[in-house]
Protein backbone atom coordinates (compact mmCIF):
# COMPACT_ATOMS: atom_id res chain seq x y z
CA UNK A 1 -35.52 52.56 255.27
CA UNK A 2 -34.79 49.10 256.19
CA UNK A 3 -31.77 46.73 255.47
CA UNK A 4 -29.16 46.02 258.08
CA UNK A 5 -26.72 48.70 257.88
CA UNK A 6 -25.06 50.35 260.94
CA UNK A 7 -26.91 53.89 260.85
CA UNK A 8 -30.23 53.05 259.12
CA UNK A 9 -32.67 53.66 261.67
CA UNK A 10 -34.76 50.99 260.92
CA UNK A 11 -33.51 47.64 260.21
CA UNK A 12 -35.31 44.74 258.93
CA UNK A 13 -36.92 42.92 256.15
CA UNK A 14 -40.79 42.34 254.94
CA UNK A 15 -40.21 38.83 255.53
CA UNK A 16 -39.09 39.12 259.20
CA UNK A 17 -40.44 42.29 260.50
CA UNK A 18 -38.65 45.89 261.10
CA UNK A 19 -37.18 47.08 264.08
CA UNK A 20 -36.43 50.58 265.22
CA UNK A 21 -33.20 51.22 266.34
CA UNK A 22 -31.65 54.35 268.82
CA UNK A 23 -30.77 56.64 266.00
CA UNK A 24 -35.18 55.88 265.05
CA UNK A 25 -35.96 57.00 268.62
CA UNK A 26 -33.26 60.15 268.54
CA UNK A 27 -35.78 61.10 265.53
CA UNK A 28 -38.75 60.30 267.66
CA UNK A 29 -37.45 62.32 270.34
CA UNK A 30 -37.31 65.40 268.13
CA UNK A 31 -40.55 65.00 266.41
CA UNK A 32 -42.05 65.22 269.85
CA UNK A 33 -41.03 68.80 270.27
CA UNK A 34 -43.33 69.75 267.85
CA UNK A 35 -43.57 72.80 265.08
CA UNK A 36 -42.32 75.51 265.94
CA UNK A 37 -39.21 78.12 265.99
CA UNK A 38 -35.83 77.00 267.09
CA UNK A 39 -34.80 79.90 269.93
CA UNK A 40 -31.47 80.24 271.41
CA UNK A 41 -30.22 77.71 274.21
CA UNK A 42 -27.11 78.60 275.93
CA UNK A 43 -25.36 76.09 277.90
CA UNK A 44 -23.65 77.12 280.88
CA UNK A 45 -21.87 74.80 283.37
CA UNK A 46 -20.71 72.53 280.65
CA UNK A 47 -17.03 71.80 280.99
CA UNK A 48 -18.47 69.23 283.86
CA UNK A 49 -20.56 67.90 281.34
CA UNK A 50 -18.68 68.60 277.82
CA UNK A 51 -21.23 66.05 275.95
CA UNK A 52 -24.14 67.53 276.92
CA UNK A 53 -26.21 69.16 274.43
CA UNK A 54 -29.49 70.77 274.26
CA UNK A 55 -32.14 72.51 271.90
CA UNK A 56 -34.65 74.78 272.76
CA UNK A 57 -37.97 75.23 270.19
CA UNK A 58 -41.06 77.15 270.90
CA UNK A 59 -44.17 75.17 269.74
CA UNK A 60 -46.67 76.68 267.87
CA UNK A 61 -48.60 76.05 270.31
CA UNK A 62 -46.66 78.43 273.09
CA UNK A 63 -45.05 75.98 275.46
CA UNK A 64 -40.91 75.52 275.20
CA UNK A 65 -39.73 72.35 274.40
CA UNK A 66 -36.02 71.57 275.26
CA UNK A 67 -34.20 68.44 273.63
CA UNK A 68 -31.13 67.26 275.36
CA UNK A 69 -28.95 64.84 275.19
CA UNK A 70 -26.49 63.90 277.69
CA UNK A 71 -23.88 61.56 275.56
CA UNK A 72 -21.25 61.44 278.52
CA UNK A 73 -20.64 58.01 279.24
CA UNK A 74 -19.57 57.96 282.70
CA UNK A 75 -21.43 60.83 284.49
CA UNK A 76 -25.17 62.04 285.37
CA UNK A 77 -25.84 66.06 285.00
CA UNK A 78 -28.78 67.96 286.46
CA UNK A 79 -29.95 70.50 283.80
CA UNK A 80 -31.64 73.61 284.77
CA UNK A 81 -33.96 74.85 282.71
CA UNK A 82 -34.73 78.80 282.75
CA UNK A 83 -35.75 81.46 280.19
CA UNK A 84 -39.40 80.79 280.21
CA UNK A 85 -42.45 81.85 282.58
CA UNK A 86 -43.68 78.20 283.30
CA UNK A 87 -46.70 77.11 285.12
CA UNK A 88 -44.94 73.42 284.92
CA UNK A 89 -43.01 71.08 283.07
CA UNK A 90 -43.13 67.24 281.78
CA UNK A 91 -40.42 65.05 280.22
CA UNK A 92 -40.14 61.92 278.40
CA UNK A 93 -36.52 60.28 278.50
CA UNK A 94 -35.01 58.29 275.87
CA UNK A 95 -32.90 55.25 277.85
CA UNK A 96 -31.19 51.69 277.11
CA UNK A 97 -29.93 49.53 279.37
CA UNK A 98 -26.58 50.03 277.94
CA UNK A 99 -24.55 52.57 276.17
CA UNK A 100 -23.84 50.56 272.91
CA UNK A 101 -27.36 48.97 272.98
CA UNK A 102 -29.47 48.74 269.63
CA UNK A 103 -32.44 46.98 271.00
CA UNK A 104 -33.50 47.39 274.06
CA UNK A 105 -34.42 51.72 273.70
CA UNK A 106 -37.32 53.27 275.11
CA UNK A 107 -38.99 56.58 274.71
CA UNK A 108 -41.17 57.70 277.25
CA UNK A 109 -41.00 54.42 278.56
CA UNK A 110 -42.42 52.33 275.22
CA UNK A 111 -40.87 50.52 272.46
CA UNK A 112 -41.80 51.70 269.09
CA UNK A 113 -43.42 48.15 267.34
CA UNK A 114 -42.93 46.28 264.53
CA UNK A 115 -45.46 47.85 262.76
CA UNK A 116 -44.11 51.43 263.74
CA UNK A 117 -46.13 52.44 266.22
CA UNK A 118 -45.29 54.30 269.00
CA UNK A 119 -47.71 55.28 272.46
CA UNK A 120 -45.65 57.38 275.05
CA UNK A 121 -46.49 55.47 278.42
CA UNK A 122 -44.57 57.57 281.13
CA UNK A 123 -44.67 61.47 281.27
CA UNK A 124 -42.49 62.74 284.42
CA UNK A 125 -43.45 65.89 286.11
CA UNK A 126 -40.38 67.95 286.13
CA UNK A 127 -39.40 69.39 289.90
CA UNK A 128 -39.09 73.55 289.81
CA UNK A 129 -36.76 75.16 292.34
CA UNK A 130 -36.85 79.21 292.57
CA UNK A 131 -38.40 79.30 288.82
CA UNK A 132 -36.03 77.11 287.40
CA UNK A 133 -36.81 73.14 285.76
CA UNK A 134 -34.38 70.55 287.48
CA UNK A 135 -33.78 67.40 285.39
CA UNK A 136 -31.56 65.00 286.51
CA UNK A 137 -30.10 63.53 283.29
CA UNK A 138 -28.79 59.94 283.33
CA UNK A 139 -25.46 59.07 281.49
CA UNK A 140 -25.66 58.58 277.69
CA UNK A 141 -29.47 59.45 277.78
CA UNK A 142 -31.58 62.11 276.46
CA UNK A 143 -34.86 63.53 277.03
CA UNK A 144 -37.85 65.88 275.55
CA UNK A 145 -39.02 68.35 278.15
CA UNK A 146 -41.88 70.31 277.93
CA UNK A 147 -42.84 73.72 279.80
CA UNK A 148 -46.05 74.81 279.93
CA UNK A 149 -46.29 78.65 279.41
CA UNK A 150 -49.06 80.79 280.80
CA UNK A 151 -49.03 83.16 277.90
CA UNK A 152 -49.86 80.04 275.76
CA UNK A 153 -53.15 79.77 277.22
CA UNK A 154 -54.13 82.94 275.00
CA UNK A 155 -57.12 82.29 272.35
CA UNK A 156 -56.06 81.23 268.88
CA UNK A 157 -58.13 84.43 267.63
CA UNK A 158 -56.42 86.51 269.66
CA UNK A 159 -52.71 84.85 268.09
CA UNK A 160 -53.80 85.29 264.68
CA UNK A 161 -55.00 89.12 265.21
CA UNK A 162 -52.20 90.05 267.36
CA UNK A 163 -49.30 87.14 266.49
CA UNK A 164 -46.48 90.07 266.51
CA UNK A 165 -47.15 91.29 269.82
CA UNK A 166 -48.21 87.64 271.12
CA UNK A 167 -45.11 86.11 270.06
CA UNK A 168 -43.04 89.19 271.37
CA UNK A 169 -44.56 87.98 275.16
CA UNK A 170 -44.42 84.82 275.27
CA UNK A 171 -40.69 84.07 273.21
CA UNK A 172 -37.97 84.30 275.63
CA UNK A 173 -34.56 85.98 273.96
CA UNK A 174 -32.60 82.80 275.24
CA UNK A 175 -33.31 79.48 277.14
CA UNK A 176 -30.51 79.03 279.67
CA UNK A 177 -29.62 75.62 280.55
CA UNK A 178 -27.26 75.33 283.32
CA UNK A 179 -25.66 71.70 283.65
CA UNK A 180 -23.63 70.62 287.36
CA UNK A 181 -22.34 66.83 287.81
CA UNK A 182 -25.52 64.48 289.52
CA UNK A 183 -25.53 64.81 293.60
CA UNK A 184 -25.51 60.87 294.43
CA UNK A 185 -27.49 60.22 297.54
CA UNK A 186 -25.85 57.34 299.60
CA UNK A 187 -28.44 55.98 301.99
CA UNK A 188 -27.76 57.15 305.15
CA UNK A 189 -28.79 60.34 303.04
CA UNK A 190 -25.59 62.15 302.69
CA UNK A 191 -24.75 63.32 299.62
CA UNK A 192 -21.55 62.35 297.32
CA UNK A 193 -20.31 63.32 294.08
């Protein structure tokens, strides 16, 4: 790593410090899903959102993890997130200021420093409407949401003993993410596309 090139994720010297740029915090972003298997995540809804992508793991520890990553430049999306029995979900955005920024990136609202560390400061709680996870995406942003299963809550024991069976419950065949353009909300609270 290092040096100043245009898609090293970290650029710097030893003489005047390292700095992480957005392609470092894309990596971040994925690292947070965890181990785990990939499973299927089928976009539907996208021609409103062509640049919107998203990948769905299950972590070894039972919960679904979604990456997404809406790289549309001029419009917001709402991504619903279905497939999986959830008691609840969190999610940590990845943002800049601006689209072509290379300094000013957060992850879950922190700055990874100069001596690569990285604390996640700002875990949302992810609003649920008729068993589906709404999250409103901002424009050229991404995010790492996490749904907490009920099935995951099953004793490690119990995984090892049983993991066929286990995994057959709690791994959902697909994880359907349905994407619509952002509803605006002016303030005398009608809403505007």
């Amino acid at each position: 790593g290092g040096g100043y090139g245009w898609s090293t994720p970290i650029a710097g010297t030893p003489e005047a410090g390292f700095l992480a740029r957005p392609e470092y915090y894309g990596m971040l972003l994925f690292a947070q899903a965890g181990p785990g298997r990939l499973v299927s995540a089928k976009l539907s809804g996208a021609e409103d959102a062509p640049l919107l992508t998203a990948y769905a793991l299950r972590g070894d520890d039972g919960h679904l993890r979604v990456a997404l990553f809406n790289k549309n430049a001029d419009k917001d999306v709402v991504v619903k997130i279905s497939g999986s029995a959830g008691l609840g979900a969190g999610l940590m955005r990845l943002e800049a200021p601006r689209l072509n920024d290379r300094t000013d990136v957060t992850f879950a609202g922190s700055v990874v420093g100069v001596d690569g560390r990285w604390l996640p400061q700002v875990e949302e709680r992810v609003p649920s409407e008729n068993g589906l996870f709404l999250v409103h995406l901002k424009r050229a942003s991404g995010a790492c949401c996490r749904v907490i299963c009920a099935m995951a809550r099953v004793p490690s024991w119990l995984v090892r003993r049983n993991s066929a069976r286990f995994f057959a419950l709690i791994r959902p065949a697909t994880c359907t993410i349905a994407s619509a353009p952002a509803v605006r909300r002016s303030s005398a609270g009608m809403s505007s596309r």
